[in-house]
PDB file of N, CA and C in Angstrom:
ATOM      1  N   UNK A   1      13.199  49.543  48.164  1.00  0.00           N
ATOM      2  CA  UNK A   1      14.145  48.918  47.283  1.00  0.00           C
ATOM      3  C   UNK A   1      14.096  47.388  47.413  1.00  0.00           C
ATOM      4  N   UNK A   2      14.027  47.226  48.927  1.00  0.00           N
ATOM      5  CA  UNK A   2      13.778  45.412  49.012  1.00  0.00           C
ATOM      6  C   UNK A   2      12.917  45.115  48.012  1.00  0.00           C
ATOM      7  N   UNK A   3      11.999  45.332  48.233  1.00  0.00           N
ATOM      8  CA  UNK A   3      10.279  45.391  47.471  1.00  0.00           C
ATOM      9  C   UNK A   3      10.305  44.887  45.778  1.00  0.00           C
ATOM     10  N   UNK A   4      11.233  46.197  45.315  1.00  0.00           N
ATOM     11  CA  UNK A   4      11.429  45.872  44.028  1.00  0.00           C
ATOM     12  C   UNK A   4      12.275  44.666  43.891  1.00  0.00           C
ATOM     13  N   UNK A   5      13.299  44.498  44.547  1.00  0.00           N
ATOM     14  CA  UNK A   5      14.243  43.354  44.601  1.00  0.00           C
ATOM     15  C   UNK A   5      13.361  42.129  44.314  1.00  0.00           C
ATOM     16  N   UNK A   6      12.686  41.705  45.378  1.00  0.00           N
ATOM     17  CA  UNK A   6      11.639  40.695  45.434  1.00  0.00           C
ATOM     18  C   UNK A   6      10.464  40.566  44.680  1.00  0.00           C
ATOM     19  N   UNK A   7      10.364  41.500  44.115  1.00  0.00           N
ATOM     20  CA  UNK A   7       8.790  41.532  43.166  1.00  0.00           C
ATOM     21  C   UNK A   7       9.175  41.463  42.100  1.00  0.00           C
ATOM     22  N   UNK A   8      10.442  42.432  41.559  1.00  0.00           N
ATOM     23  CA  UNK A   8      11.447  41.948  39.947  1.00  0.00           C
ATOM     24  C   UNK A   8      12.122  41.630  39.461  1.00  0.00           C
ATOM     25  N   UNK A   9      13.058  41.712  40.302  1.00  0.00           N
ATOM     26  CA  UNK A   9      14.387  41.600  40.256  1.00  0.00           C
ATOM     27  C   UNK A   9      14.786  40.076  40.061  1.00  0.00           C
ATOM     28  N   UNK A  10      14.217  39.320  41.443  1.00  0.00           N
ATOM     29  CA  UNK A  10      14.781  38.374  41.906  1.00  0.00           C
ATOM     30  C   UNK A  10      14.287  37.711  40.640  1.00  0.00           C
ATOM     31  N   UNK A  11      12.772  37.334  40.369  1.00  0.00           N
ATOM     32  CA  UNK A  11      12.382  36.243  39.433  1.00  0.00           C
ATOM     33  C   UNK A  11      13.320  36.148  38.111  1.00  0.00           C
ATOM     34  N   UNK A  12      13.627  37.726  37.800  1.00  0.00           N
ATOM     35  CA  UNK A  12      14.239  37.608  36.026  1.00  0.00           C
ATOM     36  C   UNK A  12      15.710  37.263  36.697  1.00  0.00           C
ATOM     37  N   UNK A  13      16.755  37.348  37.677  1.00  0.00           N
ATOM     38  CA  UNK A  13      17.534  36.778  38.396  1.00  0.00           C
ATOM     39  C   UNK A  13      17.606  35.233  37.960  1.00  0.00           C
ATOM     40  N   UNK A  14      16.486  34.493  38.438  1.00  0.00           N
ATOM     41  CA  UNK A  14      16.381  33.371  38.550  1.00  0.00           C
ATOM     42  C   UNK A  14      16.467  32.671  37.139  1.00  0.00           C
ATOM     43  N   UNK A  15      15.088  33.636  36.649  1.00  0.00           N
ATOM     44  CA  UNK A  15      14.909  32.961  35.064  1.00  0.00           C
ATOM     45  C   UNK A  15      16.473  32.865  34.548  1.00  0.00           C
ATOM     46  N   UNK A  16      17.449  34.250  34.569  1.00  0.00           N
ATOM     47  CA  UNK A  16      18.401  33.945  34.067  1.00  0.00           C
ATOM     48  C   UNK A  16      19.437  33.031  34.159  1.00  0.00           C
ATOM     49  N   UNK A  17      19.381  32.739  35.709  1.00  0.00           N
ATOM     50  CA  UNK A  17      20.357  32.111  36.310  1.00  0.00           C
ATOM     51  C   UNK A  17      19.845  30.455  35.760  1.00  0.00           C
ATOM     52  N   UNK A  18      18.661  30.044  35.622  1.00  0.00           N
ATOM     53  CA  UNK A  18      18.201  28.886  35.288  1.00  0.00           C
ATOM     54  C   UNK A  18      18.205  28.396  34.034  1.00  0.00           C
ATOM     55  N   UNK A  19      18.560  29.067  32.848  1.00  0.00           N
ATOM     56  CA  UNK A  19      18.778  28.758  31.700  1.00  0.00           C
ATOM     57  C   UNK A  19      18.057  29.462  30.827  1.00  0.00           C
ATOM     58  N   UNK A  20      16.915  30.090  31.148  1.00  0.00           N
ATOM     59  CA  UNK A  20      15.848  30.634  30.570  1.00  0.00           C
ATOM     60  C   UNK A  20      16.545  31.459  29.469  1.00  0.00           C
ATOM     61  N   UNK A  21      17.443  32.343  29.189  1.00  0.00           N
ATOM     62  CA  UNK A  21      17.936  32.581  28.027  1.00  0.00           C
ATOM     63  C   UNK A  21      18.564  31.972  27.114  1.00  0.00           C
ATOM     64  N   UNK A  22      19.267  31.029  27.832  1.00  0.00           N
ATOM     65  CA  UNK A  22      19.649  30.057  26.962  1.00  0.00           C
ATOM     66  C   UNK A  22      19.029  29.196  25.766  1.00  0.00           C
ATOM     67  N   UNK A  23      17.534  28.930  26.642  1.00  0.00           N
ATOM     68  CA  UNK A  23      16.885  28.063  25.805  1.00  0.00           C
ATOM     69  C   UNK A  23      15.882  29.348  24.864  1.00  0.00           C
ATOM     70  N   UNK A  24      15.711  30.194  25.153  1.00  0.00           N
ATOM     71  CA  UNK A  24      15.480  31.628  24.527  1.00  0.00           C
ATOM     72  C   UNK A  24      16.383  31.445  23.285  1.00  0.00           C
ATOM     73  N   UNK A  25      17.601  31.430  23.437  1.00  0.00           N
ATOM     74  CA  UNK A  25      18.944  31.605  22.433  1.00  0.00           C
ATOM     75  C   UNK A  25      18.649  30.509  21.407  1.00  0.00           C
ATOM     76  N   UNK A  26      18.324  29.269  22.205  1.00  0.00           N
ATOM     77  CA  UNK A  26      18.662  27.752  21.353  1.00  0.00           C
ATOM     78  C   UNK A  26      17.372  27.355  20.842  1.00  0.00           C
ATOM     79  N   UNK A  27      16.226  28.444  20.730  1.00  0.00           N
ATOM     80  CA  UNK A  27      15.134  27.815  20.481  1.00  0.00           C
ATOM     81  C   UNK A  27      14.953  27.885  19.280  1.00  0.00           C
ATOM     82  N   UNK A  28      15.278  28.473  18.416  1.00  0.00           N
ATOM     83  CA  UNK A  28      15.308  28.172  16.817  1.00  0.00           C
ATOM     84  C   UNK A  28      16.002  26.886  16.486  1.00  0.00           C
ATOM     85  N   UNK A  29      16.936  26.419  17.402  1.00  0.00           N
ATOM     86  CA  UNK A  29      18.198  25.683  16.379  1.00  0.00           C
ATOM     87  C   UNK A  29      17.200  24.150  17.309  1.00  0.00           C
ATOM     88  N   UNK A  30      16.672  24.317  18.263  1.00  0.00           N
ATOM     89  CA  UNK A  30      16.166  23.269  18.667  1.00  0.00           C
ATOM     90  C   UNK A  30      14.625  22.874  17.712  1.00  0.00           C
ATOM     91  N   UNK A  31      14.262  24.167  17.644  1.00  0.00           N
ATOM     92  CA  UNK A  31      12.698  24.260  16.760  1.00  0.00           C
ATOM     93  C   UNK A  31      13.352  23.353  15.099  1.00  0.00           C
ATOM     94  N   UNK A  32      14.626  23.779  14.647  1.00  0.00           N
ATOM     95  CA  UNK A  32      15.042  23.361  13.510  1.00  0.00           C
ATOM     96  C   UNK A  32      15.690  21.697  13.380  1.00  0.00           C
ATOM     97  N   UNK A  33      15.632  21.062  14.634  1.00  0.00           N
ATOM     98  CA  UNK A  33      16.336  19.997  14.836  1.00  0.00           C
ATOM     99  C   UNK A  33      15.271  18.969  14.983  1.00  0.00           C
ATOM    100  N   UNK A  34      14.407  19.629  15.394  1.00  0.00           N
ATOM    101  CA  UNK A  34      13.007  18.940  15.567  1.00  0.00           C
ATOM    102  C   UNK A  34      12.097  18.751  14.284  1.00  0.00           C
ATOM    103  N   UNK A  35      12.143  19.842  13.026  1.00  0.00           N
ATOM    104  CA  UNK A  35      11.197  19.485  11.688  1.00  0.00           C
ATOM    105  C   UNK A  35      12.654  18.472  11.477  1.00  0.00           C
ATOM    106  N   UNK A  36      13.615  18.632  11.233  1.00  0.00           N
ATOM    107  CA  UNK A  36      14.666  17.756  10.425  1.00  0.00           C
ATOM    108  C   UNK A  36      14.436  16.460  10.838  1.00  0.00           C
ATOM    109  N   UNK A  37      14.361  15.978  12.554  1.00  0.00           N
ATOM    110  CA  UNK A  37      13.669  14.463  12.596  1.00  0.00           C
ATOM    111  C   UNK A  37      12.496  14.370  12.081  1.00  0.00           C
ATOM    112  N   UNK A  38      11.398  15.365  12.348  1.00  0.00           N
ATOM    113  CA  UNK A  38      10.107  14.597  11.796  1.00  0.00           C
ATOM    114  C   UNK A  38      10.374  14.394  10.432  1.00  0.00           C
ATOM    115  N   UNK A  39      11.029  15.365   9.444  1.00  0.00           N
ATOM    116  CA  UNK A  39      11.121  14.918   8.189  1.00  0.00           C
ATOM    117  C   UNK A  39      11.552  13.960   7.534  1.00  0.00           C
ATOM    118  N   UNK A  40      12.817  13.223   8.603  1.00  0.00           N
ATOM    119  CA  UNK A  40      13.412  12.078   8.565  1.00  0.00           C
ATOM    120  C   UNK A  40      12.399  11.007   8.605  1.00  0.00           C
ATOM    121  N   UNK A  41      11.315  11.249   9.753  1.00  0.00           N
ATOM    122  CA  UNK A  41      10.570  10.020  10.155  1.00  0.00           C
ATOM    123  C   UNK A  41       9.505  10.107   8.694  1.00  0.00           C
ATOM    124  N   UNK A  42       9.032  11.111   8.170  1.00  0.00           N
ATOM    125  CA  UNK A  42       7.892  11.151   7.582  1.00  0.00           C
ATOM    126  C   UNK A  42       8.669  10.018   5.911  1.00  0.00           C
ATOM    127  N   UNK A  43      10.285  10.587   5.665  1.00  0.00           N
ATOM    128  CA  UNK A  43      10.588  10.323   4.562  1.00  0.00           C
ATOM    129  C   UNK A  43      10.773   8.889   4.897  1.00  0.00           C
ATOM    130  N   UNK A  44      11.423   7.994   6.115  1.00  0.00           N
ATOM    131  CA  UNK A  44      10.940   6.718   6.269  1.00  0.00           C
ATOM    132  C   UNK A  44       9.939   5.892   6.023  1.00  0.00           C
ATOM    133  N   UNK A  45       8.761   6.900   6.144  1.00  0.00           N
ATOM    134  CA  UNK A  45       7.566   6.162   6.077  1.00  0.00           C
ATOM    135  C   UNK A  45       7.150   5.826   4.360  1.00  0.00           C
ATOM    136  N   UNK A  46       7.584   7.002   3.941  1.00  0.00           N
ATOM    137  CA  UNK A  46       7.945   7.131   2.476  1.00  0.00           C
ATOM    138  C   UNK A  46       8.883   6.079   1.432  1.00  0.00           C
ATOM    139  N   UNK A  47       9.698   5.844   1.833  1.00  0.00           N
ATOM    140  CA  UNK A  47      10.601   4.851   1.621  1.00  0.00           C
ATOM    141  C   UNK A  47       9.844   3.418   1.696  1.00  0.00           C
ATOM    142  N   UNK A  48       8.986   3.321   2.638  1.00  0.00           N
ATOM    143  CA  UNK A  48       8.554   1.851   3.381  1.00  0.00           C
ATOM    144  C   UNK A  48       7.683   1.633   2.385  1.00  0.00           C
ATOM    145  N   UNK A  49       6.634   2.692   2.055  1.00  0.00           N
ATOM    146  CA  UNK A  49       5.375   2.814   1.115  1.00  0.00           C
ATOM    147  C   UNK A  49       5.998   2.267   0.203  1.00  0.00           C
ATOM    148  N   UNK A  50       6.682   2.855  -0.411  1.00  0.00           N
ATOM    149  CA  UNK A  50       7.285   2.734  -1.706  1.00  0.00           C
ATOM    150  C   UNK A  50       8.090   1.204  -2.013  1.00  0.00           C
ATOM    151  N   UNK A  51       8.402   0.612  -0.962  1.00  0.00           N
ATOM    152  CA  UNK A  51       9.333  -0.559  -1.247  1.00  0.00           C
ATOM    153  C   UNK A  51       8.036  -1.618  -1.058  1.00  0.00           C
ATOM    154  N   UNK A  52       7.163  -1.295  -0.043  1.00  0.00           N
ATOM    155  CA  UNK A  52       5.735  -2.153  -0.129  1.00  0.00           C
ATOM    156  C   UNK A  52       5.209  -2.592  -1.636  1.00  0.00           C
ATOM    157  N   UNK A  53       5.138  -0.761  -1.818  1.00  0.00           N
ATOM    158  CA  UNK A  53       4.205  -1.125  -3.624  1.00  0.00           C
ATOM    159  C   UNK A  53       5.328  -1.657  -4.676  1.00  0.00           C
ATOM    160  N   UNK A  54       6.689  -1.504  -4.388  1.00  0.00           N
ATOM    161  CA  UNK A  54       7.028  -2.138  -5.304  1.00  0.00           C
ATOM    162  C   UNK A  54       7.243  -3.689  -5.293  1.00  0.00           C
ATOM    163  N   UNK A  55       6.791  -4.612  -3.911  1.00  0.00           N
ATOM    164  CA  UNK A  55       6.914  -5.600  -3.821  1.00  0.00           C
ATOM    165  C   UNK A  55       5.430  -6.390  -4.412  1.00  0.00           C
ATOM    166  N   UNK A  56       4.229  -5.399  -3.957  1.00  0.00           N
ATOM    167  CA  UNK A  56       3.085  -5.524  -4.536  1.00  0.00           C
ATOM    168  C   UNK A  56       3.254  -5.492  -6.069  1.00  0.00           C
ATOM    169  N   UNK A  57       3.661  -4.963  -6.860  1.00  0.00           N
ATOM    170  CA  UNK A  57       3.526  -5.082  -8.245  1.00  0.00           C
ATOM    171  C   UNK A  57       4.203  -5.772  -8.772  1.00  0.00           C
ATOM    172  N   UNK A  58       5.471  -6.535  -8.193  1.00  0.00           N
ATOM    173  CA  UNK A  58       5.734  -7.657  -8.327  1.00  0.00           C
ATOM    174  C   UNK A  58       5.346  -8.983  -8.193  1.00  0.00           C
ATOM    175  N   UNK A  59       4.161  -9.014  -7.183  1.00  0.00           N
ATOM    176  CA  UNK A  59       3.569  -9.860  -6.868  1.00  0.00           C
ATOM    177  C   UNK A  59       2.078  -9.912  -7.747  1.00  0.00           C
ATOM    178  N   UNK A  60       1.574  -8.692  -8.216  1.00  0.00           N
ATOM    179  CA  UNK A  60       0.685  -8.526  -9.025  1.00  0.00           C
ATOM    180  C   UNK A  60       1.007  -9.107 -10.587  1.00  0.00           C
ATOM    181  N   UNK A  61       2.599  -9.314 -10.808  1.00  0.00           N
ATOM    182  CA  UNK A  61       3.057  -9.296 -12.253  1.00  0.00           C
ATOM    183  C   UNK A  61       2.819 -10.950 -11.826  1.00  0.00           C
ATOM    184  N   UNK A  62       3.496 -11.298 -11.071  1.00  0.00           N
ATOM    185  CA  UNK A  62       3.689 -13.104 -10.841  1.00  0.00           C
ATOM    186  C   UNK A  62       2.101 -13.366 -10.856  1.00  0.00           C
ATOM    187  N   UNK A  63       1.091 -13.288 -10.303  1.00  0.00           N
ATOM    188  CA  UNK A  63      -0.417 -13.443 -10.271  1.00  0.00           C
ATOM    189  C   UNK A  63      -0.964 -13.076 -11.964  1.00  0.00           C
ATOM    190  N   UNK A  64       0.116 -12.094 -13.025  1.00  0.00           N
ATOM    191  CA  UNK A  64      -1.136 -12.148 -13.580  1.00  0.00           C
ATOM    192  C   UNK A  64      -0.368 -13.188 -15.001  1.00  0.00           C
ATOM    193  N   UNK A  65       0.677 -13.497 -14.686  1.00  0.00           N
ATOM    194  CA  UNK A  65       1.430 -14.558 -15.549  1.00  0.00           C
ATOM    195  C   UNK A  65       0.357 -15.670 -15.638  1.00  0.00           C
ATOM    196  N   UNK A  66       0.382 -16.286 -13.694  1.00  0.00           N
ATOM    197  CA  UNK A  66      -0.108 -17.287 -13.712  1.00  0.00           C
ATOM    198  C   UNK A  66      -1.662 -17.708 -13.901  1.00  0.00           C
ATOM    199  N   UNK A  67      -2.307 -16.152 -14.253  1.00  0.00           N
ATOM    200  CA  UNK A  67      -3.783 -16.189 -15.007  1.00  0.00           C
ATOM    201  C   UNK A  67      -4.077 -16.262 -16.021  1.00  0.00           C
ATOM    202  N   UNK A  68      -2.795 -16.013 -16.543  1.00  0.00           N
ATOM    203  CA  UNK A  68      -2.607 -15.785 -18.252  1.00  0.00           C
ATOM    204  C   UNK A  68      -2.599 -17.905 -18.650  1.00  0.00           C
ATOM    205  N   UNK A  69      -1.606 -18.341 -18.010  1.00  0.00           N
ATOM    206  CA  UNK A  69      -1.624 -19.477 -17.841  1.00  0.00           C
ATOM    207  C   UNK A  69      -3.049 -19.942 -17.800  1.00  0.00           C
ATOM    208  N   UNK A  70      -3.819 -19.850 -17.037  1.00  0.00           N
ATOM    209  CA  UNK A  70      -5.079 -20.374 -16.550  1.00  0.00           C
ATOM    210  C   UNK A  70      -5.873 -20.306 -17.339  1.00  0.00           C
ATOM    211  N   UNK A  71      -6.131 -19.082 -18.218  1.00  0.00           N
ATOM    212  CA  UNK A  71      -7.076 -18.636 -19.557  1.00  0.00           C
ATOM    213  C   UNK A  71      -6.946 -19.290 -20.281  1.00  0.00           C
ATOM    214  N   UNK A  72      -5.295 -19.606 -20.878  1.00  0.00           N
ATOM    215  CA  UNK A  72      -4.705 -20.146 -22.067  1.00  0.00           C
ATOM    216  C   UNK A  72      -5.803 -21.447 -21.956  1.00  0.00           C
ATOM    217  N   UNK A  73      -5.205 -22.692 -20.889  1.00  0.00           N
ATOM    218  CA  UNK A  73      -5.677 -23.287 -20.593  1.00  0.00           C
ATOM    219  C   UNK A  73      -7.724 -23.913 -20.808  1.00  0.00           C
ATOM    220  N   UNK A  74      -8.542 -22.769 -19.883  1.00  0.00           N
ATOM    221  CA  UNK A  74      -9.540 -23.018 -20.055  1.00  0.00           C
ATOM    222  C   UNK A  74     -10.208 -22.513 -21.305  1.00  0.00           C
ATOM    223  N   UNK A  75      -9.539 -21.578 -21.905  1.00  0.00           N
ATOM    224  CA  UNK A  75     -10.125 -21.546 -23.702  1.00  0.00           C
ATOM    225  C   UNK A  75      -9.714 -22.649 -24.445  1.00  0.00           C
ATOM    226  N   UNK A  76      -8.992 -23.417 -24.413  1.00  0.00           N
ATOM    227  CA  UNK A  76      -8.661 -24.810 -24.833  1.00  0.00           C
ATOM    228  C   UNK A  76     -10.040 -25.721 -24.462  1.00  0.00           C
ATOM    229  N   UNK A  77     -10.621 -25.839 -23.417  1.00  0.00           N
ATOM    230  CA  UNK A  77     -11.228 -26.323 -23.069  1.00  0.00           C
ATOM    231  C   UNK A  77     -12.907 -25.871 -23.408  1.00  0.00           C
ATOM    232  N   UNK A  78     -12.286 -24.574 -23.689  1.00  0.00           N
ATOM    233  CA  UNK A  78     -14.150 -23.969 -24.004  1.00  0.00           C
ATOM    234  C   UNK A  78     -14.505 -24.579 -25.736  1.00  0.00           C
ATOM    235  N   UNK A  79     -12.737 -24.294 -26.174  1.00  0.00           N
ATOM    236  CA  UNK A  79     -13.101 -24.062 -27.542  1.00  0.00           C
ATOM    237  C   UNK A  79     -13.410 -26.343 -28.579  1.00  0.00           C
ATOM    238  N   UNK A  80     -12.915 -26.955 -27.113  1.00  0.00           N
ATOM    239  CA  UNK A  80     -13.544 -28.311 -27.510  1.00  0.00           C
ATOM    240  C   UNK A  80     -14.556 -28.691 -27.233  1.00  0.00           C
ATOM    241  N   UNK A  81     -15.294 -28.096 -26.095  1.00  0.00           N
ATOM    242  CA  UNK A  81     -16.972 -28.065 -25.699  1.00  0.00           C
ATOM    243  C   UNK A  81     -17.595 -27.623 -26.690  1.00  0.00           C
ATOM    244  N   UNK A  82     -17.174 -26.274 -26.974  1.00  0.00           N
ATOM    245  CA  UNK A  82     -17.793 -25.642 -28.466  1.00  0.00           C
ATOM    246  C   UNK A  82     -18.051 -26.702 -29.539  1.00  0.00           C
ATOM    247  N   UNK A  83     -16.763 -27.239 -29.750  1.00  0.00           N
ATOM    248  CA  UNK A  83     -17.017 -28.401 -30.822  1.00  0.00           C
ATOM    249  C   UNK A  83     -17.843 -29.940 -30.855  1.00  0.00           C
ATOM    250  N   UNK A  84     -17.602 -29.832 -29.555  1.00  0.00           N
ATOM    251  CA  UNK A  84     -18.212 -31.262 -29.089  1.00  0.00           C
ATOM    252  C   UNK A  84     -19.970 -30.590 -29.227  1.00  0.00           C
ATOM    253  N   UNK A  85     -20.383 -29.789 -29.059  1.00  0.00           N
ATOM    254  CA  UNK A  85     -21.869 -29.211 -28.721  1.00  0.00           C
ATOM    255  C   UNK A  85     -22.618 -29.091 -30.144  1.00  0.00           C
ATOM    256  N   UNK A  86     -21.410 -28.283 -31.457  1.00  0.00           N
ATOM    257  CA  UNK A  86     -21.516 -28.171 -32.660  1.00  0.00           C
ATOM    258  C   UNK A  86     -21.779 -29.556 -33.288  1.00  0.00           C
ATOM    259  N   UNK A  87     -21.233 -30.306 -33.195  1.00  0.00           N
ATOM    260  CA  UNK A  87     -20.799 -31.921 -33.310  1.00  0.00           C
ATOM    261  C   UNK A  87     -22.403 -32.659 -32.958  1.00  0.00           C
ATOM    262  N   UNK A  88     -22.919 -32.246 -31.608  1.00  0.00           N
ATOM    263  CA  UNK A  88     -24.026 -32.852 -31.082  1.00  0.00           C
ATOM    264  C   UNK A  88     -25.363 -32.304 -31.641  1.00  0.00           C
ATOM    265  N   UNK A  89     -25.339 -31.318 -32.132  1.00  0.00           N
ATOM    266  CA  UNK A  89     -26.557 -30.086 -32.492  1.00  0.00           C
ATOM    267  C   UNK A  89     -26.718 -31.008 -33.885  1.00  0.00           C
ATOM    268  N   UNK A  90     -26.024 -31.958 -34.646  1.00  0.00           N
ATOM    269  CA  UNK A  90     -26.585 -32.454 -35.969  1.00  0.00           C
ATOM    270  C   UNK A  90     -27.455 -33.850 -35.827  1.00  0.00           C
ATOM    271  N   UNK A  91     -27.148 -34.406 -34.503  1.00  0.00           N
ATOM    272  CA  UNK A  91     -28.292 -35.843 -34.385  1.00  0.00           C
ATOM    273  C   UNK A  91     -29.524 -34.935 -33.176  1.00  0.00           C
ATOM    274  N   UNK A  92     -30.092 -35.575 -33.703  1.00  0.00           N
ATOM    275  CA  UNK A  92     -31.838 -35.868 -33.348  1.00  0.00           C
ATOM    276  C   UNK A  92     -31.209 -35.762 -31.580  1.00  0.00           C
ATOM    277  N   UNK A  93     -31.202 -36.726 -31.253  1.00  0.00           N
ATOM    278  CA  UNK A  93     -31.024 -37.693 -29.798  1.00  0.00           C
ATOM    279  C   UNK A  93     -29.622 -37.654 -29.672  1.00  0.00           C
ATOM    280  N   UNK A  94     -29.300 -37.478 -28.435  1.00  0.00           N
ATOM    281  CA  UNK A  94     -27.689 -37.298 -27.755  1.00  0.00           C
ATOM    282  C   UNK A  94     -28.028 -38.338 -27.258  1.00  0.00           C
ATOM    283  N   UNK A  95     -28.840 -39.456 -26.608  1.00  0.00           N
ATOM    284  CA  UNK A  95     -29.046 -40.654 -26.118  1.00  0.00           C
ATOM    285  C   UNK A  95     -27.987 -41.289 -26.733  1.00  0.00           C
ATOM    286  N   UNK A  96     -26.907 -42.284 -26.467  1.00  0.00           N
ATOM    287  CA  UNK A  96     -26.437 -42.781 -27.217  1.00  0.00           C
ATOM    288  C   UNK A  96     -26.828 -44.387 -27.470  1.00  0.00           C
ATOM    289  N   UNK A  97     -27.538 -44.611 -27.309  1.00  0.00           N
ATOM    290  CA  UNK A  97     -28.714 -45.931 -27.122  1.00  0.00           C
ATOM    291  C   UNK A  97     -30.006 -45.895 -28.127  1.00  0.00           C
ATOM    292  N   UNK A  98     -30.324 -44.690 -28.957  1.00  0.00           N
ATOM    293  CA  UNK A  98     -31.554 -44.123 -28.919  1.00  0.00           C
ATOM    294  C   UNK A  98     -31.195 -44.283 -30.619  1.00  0.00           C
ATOM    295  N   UNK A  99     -32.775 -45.043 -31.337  1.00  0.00           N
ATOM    296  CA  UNK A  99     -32.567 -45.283 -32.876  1.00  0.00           C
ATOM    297  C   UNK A  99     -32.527 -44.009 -33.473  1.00  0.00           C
ATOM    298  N   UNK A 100     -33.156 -42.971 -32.940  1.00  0.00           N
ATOM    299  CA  UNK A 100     -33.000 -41.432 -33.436  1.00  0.00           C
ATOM    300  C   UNK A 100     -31.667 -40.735 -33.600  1.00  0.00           C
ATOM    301  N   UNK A 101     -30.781 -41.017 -32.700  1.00  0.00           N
ATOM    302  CA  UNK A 101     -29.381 -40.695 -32.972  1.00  0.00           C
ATOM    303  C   UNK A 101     -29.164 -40.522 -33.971  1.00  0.00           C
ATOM    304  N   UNK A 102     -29.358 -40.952 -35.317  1.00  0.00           N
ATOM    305  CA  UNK A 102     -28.728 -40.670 -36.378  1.00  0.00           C
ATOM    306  C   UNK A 102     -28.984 -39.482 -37.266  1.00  0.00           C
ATOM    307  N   UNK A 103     -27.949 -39.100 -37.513  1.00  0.00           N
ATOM    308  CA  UNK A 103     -28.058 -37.949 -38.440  1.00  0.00           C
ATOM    309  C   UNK A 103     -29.205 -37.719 -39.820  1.00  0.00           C
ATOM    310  N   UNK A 104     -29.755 -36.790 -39.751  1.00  0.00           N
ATOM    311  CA  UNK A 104     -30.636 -36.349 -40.436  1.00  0.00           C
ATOM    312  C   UNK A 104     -29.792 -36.563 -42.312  1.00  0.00           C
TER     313      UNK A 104
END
């Protein structure tokens, strides 16, 4: 009878006496407490993404204003080269020194 005492008894004794059912009992509600933070942490990360890209596409809108600006700008500038080139294509000589200069 000792025998069994000590070989079965005592350990599931112990386990019980040590909490071992307890955490047996609480292991769902602990297993369930544990996805609810990670889900917390994952939807943080979610949140962060999301306030990132929306600071990015704000910053993408301000960048493409100020390209729009920039175009405006250098087509102004293409479209008087254009003319100045049109303008030059009718004399002989762009030299401006040169008796050929003059228009045909």
């Amino acid at each position: 009878m000792h025998e069994f005492f000590t070989t079965f008894l005592e350990p599931i004794l112990t386990f019980i006496a040590g909490g071992g059912i307890v955490a047996i009992v609480k292991w769902r509600s602990i297993k369930k407490q544990a996805e609810a933070e990670a889900m917390k942490a994952v939807q943080e990360v979610y949140q962060e993404t999301i306030k990132d890209l929306r600071e990015d596409k704000e910053m993408m809108k301000r960048d493409n204003a100020e390209l729009r600006v920039i175009v405006a700008e250098l087509q102004i500038v293409v479209n008087q080269n254009s003319k100045d080139i049109s303008e030059l294509k009718g004399y002989k000589c762009i030299v401006l020194d040169c008796k050929l200069r003059k228009k045909e």
